[in-house]
C-alpha atoms as a PDB file:
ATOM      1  CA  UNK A   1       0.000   0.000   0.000  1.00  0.00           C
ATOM      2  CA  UNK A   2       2.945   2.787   1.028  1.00  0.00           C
ATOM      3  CA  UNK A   3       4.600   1.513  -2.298  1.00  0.00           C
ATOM      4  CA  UNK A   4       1.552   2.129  -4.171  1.00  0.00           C
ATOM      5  CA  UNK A   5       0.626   5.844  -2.284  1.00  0.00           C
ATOM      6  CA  UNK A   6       4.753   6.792  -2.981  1.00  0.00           C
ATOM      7  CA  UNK A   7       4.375   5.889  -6.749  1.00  0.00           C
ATOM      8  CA  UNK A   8       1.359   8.331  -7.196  1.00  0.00           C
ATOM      9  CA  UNK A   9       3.109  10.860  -5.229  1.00  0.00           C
ATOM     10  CA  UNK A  10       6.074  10.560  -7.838  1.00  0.00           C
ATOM     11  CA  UNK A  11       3.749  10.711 -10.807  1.00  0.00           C
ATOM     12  CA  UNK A  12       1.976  13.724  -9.871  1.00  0.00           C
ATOM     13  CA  UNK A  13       5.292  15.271  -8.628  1.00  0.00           C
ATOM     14  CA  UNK A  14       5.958  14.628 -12.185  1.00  0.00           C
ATOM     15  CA  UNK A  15       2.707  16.131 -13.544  1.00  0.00           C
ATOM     16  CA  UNK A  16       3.149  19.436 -11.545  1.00  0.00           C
ATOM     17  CA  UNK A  17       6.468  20.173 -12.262  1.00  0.00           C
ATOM     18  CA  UNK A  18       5.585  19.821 -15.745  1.00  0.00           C
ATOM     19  CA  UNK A  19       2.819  22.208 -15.556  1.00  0.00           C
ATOM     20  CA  UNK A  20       4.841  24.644 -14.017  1.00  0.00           C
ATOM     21  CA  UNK A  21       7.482  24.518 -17.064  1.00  0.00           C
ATOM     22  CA  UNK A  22       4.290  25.260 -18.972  1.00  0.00           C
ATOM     23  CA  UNK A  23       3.813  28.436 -17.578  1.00  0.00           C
ATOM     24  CA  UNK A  24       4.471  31.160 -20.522  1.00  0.00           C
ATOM     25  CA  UNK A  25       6.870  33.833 -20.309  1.00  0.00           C
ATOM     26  CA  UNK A  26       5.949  37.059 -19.463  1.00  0.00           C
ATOM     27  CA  UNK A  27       2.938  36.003 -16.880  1.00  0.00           C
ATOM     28  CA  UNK A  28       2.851  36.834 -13.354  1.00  0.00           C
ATOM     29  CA  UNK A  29       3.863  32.996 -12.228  1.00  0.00           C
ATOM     30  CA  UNK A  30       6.711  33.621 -14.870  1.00  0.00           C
ATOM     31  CA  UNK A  31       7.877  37.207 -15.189  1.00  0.00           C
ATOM     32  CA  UNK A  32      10.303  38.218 -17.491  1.00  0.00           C
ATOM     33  CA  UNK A  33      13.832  38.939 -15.745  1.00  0.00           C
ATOM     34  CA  UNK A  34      15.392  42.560 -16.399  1.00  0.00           C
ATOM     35  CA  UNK A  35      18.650  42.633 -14.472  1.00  0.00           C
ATOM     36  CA  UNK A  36      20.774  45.993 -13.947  1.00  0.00           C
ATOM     37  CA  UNK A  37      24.559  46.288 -13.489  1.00  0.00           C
ATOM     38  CA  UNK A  38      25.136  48.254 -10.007  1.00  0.00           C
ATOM     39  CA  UNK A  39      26.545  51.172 -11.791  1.00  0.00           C
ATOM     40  CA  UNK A  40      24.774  53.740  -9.166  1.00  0.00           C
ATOM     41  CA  UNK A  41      22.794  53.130  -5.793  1.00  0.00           C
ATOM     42  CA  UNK A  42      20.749  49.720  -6.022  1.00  0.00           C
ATOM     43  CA  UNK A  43      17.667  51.317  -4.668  1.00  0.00           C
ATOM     44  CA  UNK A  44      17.886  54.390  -7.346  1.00  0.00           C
ATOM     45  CA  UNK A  45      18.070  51.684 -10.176  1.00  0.00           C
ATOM     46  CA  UNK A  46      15.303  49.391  -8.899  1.00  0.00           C
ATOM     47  CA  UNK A  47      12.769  52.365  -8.511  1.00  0.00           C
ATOM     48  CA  UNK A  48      13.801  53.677 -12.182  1.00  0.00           C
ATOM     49  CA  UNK A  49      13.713  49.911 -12.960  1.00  0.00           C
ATOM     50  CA  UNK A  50      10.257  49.033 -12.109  1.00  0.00           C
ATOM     51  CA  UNK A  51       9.141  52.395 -13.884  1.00  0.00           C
ATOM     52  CA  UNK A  52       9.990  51.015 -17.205  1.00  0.00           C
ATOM     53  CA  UNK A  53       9.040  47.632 -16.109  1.00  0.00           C
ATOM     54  CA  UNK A  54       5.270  48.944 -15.033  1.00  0.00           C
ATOM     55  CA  UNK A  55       5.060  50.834 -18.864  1.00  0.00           C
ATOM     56  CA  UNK A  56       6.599  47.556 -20.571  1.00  0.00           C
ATOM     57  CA  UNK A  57       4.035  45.857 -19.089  1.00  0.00           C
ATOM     58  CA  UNK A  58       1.223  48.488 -20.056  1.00  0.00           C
ATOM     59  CA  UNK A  59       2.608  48.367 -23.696  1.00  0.00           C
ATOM     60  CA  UNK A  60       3.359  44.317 -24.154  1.00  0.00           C
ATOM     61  CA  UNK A  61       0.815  42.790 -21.682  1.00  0.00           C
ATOM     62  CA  UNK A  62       3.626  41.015 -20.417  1.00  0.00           C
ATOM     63  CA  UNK A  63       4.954  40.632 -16.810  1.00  0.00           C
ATOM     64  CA  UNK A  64       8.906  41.966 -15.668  1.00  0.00           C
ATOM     65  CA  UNK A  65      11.156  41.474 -12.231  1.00  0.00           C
ATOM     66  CA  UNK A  66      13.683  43.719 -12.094  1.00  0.00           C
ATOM     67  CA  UNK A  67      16.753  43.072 -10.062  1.00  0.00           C
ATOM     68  CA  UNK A  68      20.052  44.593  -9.327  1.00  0.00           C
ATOM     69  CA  UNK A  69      22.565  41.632  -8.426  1.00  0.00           C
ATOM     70  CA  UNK A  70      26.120  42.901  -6.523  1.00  0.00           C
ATOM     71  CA  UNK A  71      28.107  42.884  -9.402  1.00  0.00           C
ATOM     72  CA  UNK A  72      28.663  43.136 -13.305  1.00  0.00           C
ATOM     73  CA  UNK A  73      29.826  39.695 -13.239  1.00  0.00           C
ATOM     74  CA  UNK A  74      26.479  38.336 -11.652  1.00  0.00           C
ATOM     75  CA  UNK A  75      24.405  39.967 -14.603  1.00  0.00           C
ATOM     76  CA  UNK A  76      26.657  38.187 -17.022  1.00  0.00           C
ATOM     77  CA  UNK A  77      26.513  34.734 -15.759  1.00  0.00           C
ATOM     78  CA  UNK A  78      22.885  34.901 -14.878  1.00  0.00           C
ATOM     79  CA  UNK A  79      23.058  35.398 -19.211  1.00  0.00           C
ATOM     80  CA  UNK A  80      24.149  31.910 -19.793  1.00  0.00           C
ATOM     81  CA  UNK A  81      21.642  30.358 -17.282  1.00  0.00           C
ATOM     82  CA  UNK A  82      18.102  31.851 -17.925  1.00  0.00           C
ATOM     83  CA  UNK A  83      18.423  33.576 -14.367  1.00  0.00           C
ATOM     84  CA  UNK A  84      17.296  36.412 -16.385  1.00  0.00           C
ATOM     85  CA  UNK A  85      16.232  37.172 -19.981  1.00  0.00           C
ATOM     86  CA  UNK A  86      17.311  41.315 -20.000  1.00  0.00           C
ATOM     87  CA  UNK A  87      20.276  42.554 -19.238  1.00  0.00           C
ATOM     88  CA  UNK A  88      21.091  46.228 -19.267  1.00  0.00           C
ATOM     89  CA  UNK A  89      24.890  45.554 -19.761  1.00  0.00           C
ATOM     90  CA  UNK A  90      27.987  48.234 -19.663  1.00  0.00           C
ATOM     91  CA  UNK A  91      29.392  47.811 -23.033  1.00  0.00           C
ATOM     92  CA  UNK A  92      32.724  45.190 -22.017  1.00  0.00           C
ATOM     93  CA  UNK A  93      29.926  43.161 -19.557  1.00  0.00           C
ATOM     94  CA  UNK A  94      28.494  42.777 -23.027  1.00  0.00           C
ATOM     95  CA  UNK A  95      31.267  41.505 -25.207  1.00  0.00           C
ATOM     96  CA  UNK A  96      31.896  39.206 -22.623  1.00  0.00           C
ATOM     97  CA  UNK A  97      27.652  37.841 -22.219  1.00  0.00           C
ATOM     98  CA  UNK A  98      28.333  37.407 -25.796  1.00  0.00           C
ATOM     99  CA  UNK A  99      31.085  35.408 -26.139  1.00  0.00           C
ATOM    100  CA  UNK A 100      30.262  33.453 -23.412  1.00  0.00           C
ATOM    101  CA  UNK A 101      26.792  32.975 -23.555  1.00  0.00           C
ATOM    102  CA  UNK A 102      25.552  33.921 -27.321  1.00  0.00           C
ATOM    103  CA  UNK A 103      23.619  36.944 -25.266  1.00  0.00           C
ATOM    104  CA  UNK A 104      22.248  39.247 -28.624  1.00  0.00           C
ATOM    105  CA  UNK A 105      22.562  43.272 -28.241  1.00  0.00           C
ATOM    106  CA  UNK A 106      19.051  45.156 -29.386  1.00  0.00           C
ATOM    107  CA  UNK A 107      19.968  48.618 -28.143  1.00  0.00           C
ATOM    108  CA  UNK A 108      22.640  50.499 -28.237  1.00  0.00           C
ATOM    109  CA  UNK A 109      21.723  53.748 -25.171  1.00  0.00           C
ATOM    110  CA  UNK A 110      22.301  57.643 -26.820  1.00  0.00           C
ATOM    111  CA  UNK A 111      23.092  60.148 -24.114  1.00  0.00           C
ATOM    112  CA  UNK A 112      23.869  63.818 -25.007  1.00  0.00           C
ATOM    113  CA  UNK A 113      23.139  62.549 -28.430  1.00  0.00           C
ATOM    114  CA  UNK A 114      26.346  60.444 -28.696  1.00  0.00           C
ATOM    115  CA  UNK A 115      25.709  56.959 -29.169  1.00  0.00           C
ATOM    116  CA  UNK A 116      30.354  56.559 -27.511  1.00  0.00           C
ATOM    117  CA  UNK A 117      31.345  57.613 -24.127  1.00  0.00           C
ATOM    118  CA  UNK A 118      34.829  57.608 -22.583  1.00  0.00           C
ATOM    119  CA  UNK A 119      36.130  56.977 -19.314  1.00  0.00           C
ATOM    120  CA  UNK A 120      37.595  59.141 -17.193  1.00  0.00           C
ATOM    121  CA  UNK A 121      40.592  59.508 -14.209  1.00  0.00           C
ATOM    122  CA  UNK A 122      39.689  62.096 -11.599  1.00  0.00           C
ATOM    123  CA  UNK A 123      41.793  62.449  -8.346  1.00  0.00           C
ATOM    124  CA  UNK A 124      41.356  64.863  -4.966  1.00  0.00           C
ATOM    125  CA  UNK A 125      41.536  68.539  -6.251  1.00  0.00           C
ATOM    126  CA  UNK A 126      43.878  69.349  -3.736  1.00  0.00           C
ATOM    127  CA  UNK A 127      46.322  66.018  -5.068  1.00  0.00           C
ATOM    128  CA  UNK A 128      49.416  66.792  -6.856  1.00  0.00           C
ATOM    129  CA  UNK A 129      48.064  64.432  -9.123  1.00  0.00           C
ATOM    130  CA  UNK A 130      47.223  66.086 -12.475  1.00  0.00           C
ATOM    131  CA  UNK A 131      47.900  64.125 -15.738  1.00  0.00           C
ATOM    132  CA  UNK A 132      47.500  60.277 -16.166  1.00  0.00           C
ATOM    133  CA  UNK A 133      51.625  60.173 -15.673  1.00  0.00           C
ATOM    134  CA  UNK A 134      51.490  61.581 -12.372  1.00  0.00           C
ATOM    135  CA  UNK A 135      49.160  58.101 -11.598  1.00  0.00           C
ATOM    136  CA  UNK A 136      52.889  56.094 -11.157  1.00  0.00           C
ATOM    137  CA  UNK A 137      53.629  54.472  -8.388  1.00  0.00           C
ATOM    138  CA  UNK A 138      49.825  55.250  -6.833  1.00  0.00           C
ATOM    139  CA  UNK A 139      46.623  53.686  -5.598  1.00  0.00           C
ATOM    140  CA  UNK A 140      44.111  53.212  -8.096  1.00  0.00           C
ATOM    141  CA  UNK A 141      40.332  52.601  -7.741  1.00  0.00           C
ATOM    142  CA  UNK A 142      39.053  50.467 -11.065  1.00  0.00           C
ATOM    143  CA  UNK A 143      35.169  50.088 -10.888  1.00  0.00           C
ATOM    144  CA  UNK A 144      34.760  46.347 -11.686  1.00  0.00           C
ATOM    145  CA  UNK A 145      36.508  43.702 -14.192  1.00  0.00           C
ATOM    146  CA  UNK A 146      33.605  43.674 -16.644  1.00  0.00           C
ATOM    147  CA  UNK A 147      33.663  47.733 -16.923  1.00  0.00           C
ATOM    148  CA  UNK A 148      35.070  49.433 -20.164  1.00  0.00           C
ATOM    149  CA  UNK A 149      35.386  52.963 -18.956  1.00  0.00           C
ATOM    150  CA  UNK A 150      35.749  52.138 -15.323  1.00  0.00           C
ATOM    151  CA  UNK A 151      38.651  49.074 -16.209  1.00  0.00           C
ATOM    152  CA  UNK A 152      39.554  47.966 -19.484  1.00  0.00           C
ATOM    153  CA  UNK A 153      40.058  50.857 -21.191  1.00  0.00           C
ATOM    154  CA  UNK A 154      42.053  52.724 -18.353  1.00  0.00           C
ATOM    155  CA  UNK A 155      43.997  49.710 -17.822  1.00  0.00           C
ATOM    156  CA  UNK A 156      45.229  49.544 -21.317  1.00  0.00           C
ATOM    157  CA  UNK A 157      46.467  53.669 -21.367  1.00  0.00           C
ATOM    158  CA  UNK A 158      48.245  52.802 -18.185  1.00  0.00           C
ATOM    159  CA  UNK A 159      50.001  49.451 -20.057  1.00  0.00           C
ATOM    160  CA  UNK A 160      50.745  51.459 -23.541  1.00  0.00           C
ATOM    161  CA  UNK A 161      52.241  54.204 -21.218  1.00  0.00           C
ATOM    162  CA  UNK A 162      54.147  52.034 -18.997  1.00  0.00           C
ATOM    163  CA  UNK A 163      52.384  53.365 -16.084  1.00  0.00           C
ATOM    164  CA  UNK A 164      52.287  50.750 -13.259  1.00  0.00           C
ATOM    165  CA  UNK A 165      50.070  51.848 -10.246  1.00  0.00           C
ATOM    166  CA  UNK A 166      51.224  50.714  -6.576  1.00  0.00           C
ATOM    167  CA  UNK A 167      48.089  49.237  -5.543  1.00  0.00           C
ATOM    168  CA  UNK A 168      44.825  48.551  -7.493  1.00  0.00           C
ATOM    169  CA  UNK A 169      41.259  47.261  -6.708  1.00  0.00           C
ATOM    170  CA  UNK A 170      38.135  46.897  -7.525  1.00  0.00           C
ATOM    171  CA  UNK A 171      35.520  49.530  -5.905  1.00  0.00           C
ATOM    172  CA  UNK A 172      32.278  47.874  -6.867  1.00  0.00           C
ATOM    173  CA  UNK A 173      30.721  50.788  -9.635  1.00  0.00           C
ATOM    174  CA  UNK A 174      31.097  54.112 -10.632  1.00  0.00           C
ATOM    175  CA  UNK A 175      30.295  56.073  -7.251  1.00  0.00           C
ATOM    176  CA  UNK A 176      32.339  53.160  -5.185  1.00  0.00           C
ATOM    177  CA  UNK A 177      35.454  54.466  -7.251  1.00  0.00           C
ATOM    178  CA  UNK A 178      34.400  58.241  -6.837  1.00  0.00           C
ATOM    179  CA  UNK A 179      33.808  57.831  -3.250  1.00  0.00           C
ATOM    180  CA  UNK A 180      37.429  55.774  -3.073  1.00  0.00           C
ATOM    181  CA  UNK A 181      38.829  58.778  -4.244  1.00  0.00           C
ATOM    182  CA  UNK A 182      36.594  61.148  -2.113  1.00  0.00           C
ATOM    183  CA  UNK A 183      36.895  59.582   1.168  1.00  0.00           C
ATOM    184  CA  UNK A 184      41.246  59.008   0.268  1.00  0.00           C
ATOM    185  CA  UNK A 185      41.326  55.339   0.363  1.00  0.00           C
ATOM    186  CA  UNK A 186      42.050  55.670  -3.245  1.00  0.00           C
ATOM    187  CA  UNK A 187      44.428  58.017  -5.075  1.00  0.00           C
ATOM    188  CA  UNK A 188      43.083  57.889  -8.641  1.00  0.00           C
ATOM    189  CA  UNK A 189      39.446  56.203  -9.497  1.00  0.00           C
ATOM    190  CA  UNK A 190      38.177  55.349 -13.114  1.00  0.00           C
ATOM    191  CA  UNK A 191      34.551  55.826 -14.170  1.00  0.00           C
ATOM    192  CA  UNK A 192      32.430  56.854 -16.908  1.00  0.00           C
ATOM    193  CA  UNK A 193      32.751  60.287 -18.081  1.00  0.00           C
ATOM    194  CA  UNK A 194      29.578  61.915 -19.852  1.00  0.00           C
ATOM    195  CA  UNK A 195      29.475  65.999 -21.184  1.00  0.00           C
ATOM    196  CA  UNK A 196      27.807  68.278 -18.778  1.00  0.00           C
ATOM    197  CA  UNK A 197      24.371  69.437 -19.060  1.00  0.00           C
ATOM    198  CA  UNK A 198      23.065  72.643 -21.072  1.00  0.00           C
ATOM    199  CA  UNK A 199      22.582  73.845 -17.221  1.00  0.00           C
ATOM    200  CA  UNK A 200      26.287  73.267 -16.366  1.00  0.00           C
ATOM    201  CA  UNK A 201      25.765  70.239 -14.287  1.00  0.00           C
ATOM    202  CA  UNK A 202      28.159  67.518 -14.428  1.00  0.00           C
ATOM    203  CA  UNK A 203      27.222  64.421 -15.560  1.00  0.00           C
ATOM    204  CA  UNK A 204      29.601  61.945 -15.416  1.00  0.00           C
ATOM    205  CA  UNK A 205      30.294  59.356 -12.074  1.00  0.00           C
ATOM    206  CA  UNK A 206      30.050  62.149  -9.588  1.00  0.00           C
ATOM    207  CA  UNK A 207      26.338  63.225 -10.350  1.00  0.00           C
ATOM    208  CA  UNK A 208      25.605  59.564  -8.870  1.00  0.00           C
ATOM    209  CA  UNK A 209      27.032  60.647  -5.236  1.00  0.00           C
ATOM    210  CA  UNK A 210      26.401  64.265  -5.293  1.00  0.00           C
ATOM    211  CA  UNK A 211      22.840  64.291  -3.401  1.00  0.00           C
ATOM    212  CA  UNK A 212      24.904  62.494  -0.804  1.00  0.00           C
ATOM    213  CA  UNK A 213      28.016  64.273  -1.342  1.00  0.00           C
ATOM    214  CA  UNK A 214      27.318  68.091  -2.195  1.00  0.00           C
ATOM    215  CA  UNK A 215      30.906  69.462  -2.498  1.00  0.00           C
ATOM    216  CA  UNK A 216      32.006  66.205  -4.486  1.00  0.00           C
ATOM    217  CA  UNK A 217      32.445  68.041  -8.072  1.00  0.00           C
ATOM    218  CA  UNK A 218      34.833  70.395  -6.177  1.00  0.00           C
ATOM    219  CA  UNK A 219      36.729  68.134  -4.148  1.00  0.00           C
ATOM    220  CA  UNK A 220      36.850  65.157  -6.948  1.00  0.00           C
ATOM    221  CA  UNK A 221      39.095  66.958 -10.139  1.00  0.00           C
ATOM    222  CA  UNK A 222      39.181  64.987 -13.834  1.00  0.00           C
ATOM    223  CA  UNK A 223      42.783  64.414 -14.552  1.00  0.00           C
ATOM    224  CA  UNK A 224      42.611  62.586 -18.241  1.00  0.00           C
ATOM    225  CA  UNK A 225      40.362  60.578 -20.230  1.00  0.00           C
ATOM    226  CA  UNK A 226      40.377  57.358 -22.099  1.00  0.00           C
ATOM    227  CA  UNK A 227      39.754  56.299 -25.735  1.00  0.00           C
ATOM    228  CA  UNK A 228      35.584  56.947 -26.991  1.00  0.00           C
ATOM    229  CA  UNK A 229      34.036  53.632 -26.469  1.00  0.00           C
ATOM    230  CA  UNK A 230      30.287  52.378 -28.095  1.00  0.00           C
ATOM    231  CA  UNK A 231      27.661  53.048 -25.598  1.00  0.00           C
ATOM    232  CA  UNK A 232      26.094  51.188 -23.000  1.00  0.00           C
ATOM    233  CA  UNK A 233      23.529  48.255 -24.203  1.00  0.00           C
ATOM    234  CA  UNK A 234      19.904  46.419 -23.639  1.00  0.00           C
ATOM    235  CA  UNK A 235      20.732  42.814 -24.130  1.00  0.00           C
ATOM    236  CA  UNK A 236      18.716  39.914 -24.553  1.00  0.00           C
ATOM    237  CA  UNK A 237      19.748  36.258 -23.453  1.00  0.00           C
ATOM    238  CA  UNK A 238      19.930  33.896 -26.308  1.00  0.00           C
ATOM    239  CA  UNK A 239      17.246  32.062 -27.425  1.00  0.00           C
ATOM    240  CA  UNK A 240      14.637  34.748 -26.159  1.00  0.00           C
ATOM    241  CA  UNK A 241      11.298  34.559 -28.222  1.00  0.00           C
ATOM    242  CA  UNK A 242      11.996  36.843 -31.598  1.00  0.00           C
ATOM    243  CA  UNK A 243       7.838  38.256 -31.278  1.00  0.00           C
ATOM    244  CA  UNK A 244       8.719  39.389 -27.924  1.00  0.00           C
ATOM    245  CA  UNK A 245      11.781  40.763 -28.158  1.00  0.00           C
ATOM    246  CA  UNK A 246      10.633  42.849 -31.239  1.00  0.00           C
ATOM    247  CA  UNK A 247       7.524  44.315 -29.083  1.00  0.00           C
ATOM    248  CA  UNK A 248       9.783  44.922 -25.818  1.00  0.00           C
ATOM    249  CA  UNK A 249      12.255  46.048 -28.021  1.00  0.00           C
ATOM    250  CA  UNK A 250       9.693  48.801 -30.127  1.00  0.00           C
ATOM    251  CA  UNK A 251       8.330  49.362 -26.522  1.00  0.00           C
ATOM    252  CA  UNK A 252      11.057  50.946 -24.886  1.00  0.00           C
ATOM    253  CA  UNK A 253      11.951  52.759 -27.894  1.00  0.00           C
ATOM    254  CA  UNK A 254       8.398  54.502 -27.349  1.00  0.00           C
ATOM    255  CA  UNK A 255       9.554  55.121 -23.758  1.00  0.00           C
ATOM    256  CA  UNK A 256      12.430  57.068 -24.517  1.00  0.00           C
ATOM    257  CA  UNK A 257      10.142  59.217 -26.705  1.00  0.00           C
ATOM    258  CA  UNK A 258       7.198  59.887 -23.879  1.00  0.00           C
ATOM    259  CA  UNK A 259       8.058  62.996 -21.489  1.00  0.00           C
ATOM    260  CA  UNK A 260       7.668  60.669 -18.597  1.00  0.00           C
ATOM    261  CA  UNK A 261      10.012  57.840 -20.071  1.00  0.00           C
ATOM    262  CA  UNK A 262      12.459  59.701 -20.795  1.00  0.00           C
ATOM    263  CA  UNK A 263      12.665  61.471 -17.344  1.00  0.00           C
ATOM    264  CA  UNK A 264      12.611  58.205 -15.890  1.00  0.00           C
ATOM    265  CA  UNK A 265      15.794  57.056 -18.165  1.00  0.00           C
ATOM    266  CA  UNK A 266      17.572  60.601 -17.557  1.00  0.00           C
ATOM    267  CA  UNK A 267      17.323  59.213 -13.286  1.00  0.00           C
ATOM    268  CA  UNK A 268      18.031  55.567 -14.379  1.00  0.00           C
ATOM    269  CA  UNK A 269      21.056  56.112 -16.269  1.00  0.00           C
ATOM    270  CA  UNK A 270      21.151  59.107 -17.744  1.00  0.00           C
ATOM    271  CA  UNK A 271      20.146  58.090 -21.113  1.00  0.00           C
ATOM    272  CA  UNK A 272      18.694  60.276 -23.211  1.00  0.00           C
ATOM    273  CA  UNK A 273      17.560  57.761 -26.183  1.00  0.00           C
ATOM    274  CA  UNK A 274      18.254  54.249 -27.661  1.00  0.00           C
ATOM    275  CA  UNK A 275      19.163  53.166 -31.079  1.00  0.00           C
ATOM    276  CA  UNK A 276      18.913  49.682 -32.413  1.00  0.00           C
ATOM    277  CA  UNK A 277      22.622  47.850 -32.331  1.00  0.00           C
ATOM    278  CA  UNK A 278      23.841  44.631 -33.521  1.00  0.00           C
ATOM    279  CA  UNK A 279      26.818  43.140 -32.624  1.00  0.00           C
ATOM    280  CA  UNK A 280      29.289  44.222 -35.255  1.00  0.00           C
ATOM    281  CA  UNK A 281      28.754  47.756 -33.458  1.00  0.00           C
ATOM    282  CA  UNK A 282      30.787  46.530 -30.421  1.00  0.00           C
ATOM    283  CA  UNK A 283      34.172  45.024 -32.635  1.00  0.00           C
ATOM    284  CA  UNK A 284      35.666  48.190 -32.082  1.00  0.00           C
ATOM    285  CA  UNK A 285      35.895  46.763 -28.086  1.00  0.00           C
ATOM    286  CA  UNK A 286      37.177  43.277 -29.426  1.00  0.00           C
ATOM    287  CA  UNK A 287      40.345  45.207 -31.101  1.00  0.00           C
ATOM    288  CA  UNK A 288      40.645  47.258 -28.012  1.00  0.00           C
ATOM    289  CA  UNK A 289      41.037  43.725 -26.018  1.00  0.00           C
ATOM    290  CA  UNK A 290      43.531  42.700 -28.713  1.00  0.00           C
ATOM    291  CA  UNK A 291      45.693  45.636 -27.821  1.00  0.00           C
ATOM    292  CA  UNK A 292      46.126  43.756 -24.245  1.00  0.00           C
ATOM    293  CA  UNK A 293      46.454  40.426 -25.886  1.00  0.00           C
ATOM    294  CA  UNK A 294      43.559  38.778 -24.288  1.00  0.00           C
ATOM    295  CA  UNK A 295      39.824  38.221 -24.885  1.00  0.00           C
ATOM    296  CA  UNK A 296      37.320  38.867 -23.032  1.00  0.00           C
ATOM    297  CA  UNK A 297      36.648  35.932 -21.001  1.00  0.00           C
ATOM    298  CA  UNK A 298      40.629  35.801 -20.323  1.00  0.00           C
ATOM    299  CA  UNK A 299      40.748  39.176 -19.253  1.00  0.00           C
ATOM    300  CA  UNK A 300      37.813  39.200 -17.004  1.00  0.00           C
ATOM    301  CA  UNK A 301      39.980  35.910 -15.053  1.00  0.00           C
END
């Protein structure tokens, strides 16, 4: 009798499970996953997040999460595992989604109306650090391994310069590095430079700390800048349903065109616009990585 009770527990084990892989993408029991990198505050990005999630779902019919894991590395690998199905990925954490995983650019983000951006070294004002020469011999705040502005790029100046830092690490995202630099456990920190407003403002890495940190554009000087590197990107895992990726896809592109939706991208991540990428649009980063002899997964180890 137990034998018999224990085989229909199995079988309608069995049955449930597979109902539950039957649940379609894009419901409530089966949201589609939009993961951010942590490129400014976590709780900043989730409440811009779930902005565009809530008018996604208005204009699709179809259900988001959005998450913000720790690091750029997390949003990669959750790529090759289904973990989640949109990534907005900093242009190197793309290369690398790609080669590892197959993950397939659809956006490329425009701010200021440039589809590049650069990176940028800043240092204390008060420093006598002043050019990217003077960074020799000192302590240097990257922002994470999978970050073109805030790692690659500045690492490959330093190596074609045959500038070699004391100390390096890695601060966790743009404002970690500024705020390295700001509170002097770092001597030099690279992030993402952007052009300043019409109204003067800055925009690059310190706008994310400056609510916080009011006298940070004052204290926290720019000392040099990298090469001009393709923008940021909204990525899709591979082997995401072609119907809705198109209408997600044509969806935030409406966003970025409502008064609303684009306020809500100017707080997310200062993006002004997208523009529909494909892959080719990112080789420019590949030959970059050449210049260090490594690719990316290599690099990122």
């Amino acid at each position: 009798m137990f034998k018999k009770y224990f085989v229909l527990f199995i079988i309608l084990i069995i049955i449930f499970s597979g109902c539950a892989k039957q649940v379609p993408l894009g419901s409530k029991k089966n949201p589609i996953k939009m993961y951010f990198v942590p490129s400014m505050e976590a709780g900043k990005i989730v409440t811009s997040g779930t902005a565009v999630a809530d008018f996604l779902t208005k204009e699709t019919g179809y259900h988001f999460k959005v998450a913000v894991p720790t690091s750029y590395a997390s949003v990669i690998e959750a790529m090759g595992t289904e973990e989640t199905d949109i990534a907005w990925l900093a242009t190197f954490a793309y290369v690398l989604a790609n080669e590892k995983f197959g993950a397939e650019v659809a956006l490329t983000v425009v701010r200021k109306g440039l589809e590049k951006y650069r990176g940028q070294f800043v240092s204390l004002t008060d420093s006598d650090i002043n050019t990217i020469e003077d960074i020799n011999g000192k302590i240097i705040a990257y922002t994470d391994a999978a970050s073109a502005s805030g790692y690659i790029y500045p690492t490959a100046i330093l190596k074609q310069k045959g500038i070699k830092p004391r100390r390096s690490f890695f601060a966790g995202g743009h404002p970690q590095a500024i705020l390295a630099v700001y509170q002097g456990t770092a001597d030099v920190g690279c992030t993402f430079w952007a052009p300043p407003g019409k109204d003067g403002m800055v925009r690059d890495a310190r706008r994310a700390v400056i609510d916080t940190y009011p006298d940070v554009v004052e204290k926290v000087k720019i000392i040099g800048y990298t090469d001009w590197i393709p923008n940021d990107t909204v990525t899709f895992r591979k082997g995401f349903p072609p119907e809705m990726k198109e209408k997600i896809i044509q969806a935030l592109l409406n966003f970025a065109n409502t008064k609303e939706g684009h306020e809500t991208l100017v707080r997310l991540l200062d993006i002004d616009n997208f523009v529909r990428a494909n892959d080719s649009d990112y080789d420019v980063v590949r030959e970059a990585l050449k210049t260090l002899g490594a690719d990316a997964s290599n690099l990122i180890k």
